[in-house]
Protein backbone atom coordinates (compact mmCIF):
# COMPACT_ATOMS: atom_id res chain seq x y z
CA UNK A 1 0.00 0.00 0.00
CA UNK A 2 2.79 2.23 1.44
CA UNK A 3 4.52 1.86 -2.21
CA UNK A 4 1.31 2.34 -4.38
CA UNK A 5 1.03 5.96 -3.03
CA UNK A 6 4.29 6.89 -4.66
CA UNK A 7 3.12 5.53 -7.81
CA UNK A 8 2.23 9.29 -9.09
CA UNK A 9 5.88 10.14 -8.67
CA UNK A 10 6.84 7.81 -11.47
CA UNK A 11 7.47 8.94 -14.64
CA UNK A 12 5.23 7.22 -17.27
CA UNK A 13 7.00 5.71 -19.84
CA UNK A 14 5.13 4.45 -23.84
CA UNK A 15 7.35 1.51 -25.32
CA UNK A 16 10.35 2.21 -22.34
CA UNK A 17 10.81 5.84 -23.14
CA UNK A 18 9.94 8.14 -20.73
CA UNK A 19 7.29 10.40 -21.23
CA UNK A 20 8.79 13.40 -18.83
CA UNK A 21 9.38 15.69 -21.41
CA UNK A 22 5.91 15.52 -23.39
CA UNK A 23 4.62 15.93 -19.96
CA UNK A 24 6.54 18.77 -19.39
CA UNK A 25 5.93 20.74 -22.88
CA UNK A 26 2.01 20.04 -22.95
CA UNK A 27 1.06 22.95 -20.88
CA UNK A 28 2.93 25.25 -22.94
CA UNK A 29 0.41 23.91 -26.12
CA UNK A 30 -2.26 25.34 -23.91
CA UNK A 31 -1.46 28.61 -24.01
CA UNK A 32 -2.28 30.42 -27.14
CA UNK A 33 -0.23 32.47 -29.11
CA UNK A 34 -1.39 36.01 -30.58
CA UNK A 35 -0.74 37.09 -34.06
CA UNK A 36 -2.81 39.99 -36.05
CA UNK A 37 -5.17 37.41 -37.47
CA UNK A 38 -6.36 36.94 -33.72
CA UNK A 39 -9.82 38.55 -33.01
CA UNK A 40 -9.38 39.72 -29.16
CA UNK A 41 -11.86 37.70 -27.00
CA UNK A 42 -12.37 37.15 -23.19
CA UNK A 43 -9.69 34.39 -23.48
CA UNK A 44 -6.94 36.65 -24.67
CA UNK A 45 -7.60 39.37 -22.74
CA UNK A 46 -7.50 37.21 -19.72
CA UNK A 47 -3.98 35.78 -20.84
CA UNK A 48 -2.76 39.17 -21.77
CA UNK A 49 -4.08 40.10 -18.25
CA UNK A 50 -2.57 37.80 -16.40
CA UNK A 51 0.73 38.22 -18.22
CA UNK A 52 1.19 41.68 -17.78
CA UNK A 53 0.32 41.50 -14.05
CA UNK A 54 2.79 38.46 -13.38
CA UNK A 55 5.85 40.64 -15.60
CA UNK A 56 5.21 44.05 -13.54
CA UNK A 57 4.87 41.58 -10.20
CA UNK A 58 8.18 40.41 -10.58
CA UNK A 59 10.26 43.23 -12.18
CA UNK A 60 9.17 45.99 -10.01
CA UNK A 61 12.37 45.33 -7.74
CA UNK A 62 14.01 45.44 -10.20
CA UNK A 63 16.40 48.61 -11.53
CA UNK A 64 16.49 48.58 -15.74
CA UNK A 65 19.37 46.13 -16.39
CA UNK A 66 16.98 43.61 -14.75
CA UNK A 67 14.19 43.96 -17.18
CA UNK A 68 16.00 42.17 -19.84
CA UNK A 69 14.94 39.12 -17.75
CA UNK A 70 11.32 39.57 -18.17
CA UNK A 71 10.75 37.26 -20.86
CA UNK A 72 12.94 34.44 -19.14
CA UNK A 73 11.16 34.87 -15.63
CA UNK A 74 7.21 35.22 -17.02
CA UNK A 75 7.89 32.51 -19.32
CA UNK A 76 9.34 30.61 -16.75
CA UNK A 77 6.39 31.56 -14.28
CA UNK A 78 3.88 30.68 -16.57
CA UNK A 79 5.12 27.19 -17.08
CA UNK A 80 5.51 26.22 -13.69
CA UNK A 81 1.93 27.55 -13.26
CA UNK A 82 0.67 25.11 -15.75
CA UNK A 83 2.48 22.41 -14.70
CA UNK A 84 1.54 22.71 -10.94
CA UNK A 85 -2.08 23.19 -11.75
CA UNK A 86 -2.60 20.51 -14.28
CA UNK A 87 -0.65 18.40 -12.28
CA UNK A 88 -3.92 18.38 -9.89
CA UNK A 89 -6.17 16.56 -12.29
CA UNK A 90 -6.83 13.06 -12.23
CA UNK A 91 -4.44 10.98 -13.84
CA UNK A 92 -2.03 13.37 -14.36
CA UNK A 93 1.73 13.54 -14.24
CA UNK A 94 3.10 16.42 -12.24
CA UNK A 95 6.36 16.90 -13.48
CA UNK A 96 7.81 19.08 -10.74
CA UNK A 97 7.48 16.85 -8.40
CA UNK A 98 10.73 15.29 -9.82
CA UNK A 99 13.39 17.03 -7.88
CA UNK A 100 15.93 16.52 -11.00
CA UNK A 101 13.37 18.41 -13.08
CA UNK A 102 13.66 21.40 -10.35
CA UNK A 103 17.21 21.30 -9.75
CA UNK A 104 17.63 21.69 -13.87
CA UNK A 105 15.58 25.04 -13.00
CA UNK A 106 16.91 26.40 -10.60
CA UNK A 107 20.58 25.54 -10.59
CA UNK A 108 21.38 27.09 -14.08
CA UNK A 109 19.02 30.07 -13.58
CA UNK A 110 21.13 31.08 -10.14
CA UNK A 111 24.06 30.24 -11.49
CA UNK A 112 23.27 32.81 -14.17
CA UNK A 113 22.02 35.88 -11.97
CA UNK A 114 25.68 34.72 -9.99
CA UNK A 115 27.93 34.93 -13.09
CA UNK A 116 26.17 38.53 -13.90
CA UNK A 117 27.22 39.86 -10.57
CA UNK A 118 30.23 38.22 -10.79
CA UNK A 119 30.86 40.28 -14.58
CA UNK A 120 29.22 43.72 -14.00
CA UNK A 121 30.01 44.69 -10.86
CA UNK A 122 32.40 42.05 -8.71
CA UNK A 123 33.49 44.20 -6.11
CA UNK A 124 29.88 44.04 -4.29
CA UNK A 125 28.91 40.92 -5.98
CA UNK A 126 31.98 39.42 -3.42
CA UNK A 127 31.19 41.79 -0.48
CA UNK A 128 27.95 40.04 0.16
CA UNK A 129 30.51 37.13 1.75
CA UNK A 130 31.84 39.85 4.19
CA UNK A 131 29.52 42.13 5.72
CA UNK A 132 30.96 45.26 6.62
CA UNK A 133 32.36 46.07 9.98
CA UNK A 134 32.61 41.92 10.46
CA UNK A 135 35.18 41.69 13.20
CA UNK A 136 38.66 39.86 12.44
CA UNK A 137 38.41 37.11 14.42
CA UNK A 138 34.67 36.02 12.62
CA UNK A 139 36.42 36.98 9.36
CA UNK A 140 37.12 33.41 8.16
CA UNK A 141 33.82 31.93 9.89
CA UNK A 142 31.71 34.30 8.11
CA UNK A 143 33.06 33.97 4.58
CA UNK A 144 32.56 30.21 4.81
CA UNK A 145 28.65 30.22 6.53
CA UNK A 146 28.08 33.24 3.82
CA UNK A 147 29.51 31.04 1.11
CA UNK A 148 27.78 27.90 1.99
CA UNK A 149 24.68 29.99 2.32
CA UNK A 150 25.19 31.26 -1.36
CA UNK A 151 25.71 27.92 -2.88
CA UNK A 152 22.41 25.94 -1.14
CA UNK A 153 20.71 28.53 -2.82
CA UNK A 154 19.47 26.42 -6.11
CA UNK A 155 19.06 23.21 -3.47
CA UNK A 156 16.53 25.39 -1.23
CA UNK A 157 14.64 26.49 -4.45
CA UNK A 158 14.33 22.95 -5.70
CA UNK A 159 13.73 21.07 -2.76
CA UNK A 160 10.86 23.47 -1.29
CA UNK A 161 9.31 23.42 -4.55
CA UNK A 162 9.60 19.83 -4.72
CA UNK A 163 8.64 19.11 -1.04
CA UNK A 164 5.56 21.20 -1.40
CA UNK A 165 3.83 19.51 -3.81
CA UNK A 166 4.67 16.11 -3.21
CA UNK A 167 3.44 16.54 0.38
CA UNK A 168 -0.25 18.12 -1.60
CA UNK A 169 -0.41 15.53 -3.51
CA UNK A 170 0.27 12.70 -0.99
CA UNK A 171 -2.61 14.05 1.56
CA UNK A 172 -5.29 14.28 -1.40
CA UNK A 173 -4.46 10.73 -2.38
CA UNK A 174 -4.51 9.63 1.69
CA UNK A 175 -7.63 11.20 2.15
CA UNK A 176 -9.28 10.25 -1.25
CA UNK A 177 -8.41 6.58 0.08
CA UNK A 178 -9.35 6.75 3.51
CA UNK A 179 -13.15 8.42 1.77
CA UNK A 180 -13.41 5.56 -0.71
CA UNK A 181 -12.13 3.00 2.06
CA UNK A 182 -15.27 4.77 4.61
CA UNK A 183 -17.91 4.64 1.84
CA UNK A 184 -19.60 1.33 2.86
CA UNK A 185 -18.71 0.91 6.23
CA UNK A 186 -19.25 4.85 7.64
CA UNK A 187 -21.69 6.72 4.59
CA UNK A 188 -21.37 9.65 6.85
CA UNK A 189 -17.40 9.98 8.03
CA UNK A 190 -17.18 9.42 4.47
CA UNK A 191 -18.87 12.53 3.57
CA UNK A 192 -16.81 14.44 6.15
CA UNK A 193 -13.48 12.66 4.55
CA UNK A 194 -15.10 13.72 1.46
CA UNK A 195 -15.56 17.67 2.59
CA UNK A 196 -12.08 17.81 4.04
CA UNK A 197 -10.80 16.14 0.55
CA UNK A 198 -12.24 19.28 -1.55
CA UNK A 199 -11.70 21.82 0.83
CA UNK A 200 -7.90 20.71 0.50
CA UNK A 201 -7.70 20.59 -3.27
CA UNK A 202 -8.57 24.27 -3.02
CA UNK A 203 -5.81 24.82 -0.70
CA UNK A 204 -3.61 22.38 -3.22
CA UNK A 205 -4.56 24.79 -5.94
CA UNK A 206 -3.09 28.37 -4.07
CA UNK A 207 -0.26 26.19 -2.81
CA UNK A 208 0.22 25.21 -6.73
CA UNK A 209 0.20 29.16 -7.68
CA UNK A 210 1.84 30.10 -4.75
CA UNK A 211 4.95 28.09 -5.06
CA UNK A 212 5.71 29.07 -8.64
CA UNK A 213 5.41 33.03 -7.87
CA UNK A 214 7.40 31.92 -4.81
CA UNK A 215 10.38 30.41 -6.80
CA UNK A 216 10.19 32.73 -10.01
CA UNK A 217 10.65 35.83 -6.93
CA UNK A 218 12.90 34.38 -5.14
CA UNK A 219 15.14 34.25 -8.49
CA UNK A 220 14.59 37.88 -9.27
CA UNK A 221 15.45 38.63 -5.96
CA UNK A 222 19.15 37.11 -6.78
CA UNK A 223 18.67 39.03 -9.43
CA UNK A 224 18.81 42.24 -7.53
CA UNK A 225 21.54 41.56 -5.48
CA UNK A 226 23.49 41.18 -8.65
CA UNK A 227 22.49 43.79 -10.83
């Protein structure tokens, strides 16, 4: 039983090849793309909407140099947005629940924002390890704690991404089976289960949204400290 819960987490594979990757570019075929032939309806305006309010969301900490990242972070916001919500439907296959998935996110995204610090401006880009006025004894203590802290940067992102929804999606498929499991022997614990079940796939659903503003800002915020 304990094993069949962890089932979701598997990849699916057709004929032995893994089917990660469509499962990873399908959301993107969801979201229309706008040329002059396109009549504006509700649908585009919403997606126009939405896009505009996630771009000035995440680059209004940021000076001008940043905003040459606004394609990479919305696009990159969007994507985890369909991903995490789709991921929610039955049957589904929620690809960032793979923490090699996130870790291919994160990892060359920081590692990106560091090099830029490290190229425009490298003088404050390596007095973030040294805060000033640091006494001299603390000196070498406090470059390695501020260095270790700088490099589990991309682990953090990934694993709290990670973490977040795999816990979601383990409690809605413990609860789901404890409702099912309930049906025939207690009709009306069942329907409780059954209350609890929906009122927590509405909480899965924010959590969804809420962890891919969460690690698109958290990279613009590395962003800032290197721009």
């Amino acid at each position: 039983m304990n094993l069949s819960f962890f089932d979701q987490f598997t990849s699916p594979c057709l004929l032995g090849i893994p089917l990660i990757l469509l499962s990873t570019l399908f959301p993107t075929l969801l979201i229309p793309s706008p040329n002059n032939r396109w009549v504006t309806n509700r649908l585009s305006t919403l997606q126009s909407w939405c896009v505009d309010l996630i771009t000035k969301q995440l680059l209004t900490p940021l000076n001008k140099n940043g905003h040459k990242w606004a394609l990479i972070l919305t696009s990159l916001m969007i994507l985890l947005l369909s991903i995490n919500l789709l991921g929610l439907l039955p049957y589904t296959f929620t690809p960032t629940t793979q923490l090699s998935m996130n870790m291919a996110l994160a990892f060359p995204l920081w590692l990106a924002t560091l090099l830029t610090g490290l190229r425009n401006q490298p003088s404050a880009s390596l007095g973030h390890l040294l805060p000033e006025g640091t006494p001299t004894l603390l000196i070498p203590a406090l470059i390695l704690i501020e260095t270790t802290s700088l490099l589990i940067r991309p682990l953090a992102l990934g694993v709290r991404l990670t973490a977040n929804l795999t816990a979601g999606h383990l409690l809605i498929q413990l609860i789901s089976t404890a409702s099912t499991a309930l049906l025939s022997i207690m009709p009306v614990v069942s329907i409780l289960t059954t209350i609890i079940l929906l009122l927590l796939t509405i909480l899965e659903v924010a959590v969804a949204m809420i962890q891919a503003y969460v690690f698109v800002l958290l990279l613009s915020l590395y962003l800032q400290e290197n721009i």
